[in-house]
N, C-alpha and C. Protein backbone atom coordinates (compact mmCIF):
# COMPACT_ATOMS: atom_id res chain seq x y z
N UNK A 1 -11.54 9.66 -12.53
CA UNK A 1 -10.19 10.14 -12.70
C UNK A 1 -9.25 9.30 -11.85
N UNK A 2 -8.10 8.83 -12.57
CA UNK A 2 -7.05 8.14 -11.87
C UNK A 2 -6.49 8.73 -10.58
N UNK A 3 -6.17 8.10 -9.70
CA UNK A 3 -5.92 8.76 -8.05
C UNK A 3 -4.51 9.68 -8.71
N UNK A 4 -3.82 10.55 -8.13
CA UNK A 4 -2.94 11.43 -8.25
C UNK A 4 -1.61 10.30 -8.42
N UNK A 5 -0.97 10.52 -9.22
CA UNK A 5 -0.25 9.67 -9.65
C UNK A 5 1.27 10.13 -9.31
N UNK A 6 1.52 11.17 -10.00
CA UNK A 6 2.98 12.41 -9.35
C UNK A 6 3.35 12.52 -8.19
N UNK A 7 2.48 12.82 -6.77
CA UNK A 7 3.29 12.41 -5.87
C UNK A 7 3.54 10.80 -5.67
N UNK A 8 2.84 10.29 -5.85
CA UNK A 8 3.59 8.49 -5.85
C UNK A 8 4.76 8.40 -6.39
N UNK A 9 4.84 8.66 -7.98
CA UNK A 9 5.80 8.35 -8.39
C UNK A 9 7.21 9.43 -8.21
N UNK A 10 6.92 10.07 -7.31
CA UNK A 10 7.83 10.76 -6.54
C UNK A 10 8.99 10.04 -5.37
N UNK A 11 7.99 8.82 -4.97
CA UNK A 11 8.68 8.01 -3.93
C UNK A 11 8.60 6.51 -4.38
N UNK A 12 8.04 6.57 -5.29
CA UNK A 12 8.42 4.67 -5.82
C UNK A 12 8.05 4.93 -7.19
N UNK A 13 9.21 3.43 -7.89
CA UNK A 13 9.09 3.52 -9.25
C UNK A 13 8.38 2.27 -9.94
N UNK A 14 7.48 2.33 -8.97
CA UNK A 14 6.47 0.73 -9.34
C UNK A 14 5.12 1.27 -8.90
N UNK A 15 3.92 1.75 -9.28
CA UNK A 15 2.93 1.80 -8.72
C UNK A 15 1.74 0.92 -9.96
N UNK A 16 0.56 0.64 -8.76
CA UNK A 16 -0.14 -0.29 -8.90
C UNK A 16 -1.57 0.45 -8.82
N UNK A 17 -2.30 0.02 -10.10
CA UNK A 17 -3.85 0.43 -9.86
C UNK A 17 -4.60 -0.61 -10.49
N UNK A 18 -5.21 -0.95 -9.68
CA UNK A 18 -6.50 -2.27 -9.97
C UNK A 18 -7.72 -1.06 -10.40
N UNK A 19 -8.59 -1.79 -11.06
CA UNK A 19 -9.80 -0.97 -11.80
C UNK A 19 -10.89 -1.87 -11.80
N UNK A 20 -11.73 -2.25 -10.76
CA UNK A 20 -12.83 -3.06 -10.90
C UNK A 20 -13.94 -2.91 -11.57
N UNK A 21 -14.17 -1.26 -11.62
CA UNK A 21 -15.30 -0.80 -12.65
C UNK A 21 -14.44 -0.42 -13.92
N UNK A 22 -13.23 -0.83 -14.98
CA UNK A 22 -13.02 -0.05 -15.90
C UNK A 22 -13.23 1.14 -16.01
N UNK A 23 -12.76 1.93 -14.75
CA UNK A 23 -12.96 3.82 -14.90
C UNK A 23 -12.14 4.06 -15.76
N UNK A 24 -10.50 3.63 -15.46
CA UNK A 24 -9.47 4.47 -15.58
C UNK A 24 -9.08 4.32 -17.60
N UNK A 25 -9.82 3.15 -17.46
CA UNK A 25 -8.78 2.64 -19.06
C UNK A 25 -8.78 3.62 -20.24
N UNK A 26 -9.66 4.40 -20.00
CA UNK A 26 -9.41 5.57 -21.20
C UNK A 26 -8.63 6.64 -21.16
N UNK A 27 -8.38 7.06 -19.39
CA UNK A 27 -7.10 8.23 -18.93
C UNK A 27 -6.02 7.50 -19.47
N UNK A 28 -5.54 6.32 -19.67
CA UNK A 28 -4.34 5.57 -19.67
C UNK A 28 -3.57 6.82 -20.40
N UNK A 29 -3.77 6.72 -21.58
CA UNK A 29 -3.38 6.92 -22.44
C UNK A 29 -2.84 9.13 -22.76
N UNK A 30 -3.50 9.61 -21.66
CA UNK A 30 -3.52 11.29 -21.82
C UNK A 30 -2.63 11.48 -20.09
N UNK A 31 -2.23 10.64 -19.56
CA UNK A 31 -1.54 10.59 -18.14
C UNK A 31 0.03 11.24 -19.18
N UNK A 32 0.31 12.34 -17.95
CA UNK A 32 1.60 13.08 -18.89
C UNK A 32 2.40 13.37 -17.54
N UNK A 33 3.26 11.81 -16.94
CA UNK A 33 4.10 11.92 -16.23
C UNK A 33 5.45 12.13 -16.54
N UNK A 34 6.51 12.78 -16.69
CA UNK A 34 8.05 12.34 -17.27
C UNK A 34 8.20 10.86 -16.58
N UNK A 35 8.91 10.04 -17.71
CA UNK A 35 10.38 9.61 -17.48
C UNK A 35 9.40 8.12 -16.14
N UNK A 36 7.87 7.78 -17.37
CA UNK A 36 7.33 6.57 -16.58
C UNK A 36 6.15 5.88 -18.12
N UNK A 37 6.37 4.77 -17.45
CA UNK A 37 6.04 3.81 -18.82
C UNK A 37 4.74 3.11 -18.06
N UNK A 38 3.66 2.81 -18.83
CA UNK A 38 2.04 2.36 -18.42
C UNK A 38 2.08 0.92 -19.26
N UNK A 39 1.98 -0.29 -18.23
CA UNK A 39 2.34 -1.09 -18.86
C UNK A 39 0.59 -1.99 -18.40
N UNK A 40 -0.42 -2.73 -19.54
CA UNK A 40 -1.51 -3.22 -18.64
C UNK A 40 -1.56 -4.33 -18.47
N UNK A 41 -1.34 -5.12 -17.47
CA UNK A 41 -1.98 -6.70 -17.64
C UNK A 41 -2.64 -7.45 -18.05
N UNK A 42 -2.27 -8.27 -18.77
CA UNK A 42 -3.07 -9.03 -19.70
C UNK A 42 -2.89 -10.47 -19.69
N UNK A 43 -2.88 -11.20 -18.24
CA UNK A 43 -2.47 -12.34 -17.88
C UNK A 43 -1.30 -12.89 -18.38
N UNK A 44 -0.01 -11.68 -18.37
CA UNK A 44 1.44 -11.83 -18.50
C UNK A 44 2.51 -11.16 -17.40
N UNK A 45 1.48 -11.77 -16.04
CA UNK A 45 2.22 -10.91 -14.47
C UNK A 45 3.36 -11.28 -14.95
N UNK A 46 4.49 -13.04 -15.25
CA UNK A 46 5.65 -12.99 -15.06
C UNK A 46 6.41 -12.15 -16.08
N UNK A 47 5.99 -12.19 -17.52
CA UNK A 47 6.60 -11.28 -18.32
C UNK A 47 6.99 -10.04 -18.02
N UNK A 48 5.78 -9.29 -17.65
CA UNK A 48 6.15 -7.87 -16.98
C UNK A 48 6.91 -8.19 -15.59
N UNK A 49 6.94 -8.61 -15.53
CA UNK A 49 7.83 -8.87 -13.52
C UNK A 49 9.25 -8.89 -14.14
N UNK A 50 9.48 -9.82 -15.14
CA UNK A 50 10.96 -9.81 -15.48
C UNK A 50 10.96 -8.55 -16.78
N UNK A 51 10.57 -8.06 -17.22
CA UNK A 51 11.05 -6.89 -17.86
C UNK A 51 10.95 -5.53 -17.13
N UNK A 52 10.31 -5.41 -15.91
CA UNK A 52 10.64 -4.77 -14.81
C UNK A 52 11.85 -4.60 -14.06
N UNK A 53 12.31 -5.95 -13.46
CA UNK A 53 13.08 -6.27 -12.51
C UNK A 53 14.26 -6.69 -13.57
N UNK A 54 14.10 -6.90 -14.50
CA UNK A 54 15.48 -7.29 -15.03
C UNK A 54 16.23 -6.74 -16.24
N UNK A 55 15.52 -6.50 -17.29
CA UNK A 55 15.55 -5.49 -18.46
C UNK A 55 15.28 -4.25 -18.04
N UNK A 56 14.22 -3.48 -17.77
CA UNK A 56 14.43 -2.50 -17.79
C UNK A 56 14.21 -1.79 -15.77
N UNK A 57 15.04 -1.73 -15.19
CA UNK A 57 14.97 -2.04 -13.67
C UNK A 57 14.99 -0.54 -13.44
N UNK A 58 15.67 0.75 -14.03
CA UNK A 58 15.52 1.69 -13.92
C UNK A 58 14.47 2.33 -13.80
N UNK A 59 13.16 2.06 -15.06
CA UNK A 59 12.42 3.27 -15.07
C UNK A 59 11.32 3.00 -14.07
N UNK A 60 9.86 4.01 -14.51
CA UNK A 60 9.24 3.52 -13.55
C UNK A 60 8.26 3.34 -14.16
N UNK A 61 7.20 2.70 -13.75
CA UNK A 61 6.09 2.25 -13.91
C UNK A 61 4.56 1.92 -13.63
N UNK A 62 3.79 2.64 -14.31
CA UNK A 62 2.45 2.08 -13.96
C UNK A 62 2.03 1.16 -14.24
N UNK A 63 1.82 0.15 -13.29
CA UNK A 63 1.04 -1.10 -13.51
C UNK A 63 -0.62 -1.33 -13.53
N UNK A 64 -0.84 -1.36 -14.64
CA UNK A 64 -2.69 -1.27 -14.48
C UNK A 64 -3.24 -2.32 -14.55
N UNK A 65 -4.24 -3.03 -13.84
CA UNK A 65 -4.75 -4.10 -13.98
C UNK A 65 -6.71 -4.24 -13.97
N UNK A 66 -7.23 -4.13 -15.01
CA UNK A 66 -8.92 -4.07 -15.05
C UNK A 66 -9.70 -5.14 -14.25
N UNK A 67 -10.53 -4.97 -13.64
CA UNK A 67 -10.98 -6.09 -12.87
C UNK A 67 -10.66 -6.40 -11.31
N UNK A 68 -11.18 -6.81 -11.05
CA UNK A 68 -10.84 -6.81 -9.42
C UNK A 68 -9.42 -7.35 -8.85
N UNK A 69 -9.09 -6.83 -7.49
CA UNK A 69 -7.55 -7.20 -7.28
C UNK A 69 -7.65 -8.96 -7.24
N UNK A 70 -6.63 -9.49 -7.49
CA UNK A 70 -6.36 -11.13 -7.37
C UNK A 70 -6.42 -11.00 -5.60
N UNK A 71 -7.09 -12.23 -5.51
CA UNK A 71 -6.72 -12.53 -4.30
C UNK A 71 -5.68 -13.79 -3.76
N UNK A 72 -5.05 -13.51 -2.94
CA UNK A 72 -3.56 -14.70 -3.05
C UNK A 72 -4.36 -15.45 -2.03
N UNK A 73 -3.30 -16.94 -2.02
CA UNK A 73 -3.49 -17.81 -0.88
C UNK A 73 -4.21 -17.40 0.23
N UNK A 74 -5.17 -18.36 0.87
CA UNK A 74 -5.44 -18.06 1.90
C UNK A 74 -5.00 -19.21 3.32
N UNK A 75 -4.82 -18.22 4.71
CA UNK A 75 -3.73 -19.10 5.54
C UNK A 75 -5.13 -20.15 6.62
N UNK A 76 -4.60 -21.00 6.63
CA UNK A 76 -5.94 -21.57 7.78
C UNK A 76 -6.82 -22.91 7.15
């Protein structure tokens, strides 16, 4: 079961769930938050970044991503 989602999106309108074992991908779809859009990654981070941040900047959003978190640069 997806971690509690309602109080998050109580205090931010961007939340983020990585899924390394494919648990969640079948809740996607029966999650009954108001007034929030489930958008999944599909190796189109900048697309969704600018239809986030620029088209639609109001609502909010679940960001789901299957597979393990990316790991960024490393310093050293």
């Amino acid at each position: 079961m997806l971690p509690p989602l309602a109080e998050e999106f109580a205090h931010r309108s961007l939340v983020f769930r990585h899924d390394p074992g494919r648990d969640y991908a079948d809740e996607l779809s029966s999650i009954d938050i108001p007034d929030f859009s489930v958008v999944a990654v599909a190796d189109d981070e900048y697309t969704l970044k600018y239809r986030m941040l620029h088209e639609e900047p109001d609502p909010k959003f679940l960001t789901y991503r299957r597979g393990t978190v990316p790991e960024g640069p490393r310093d050293g």
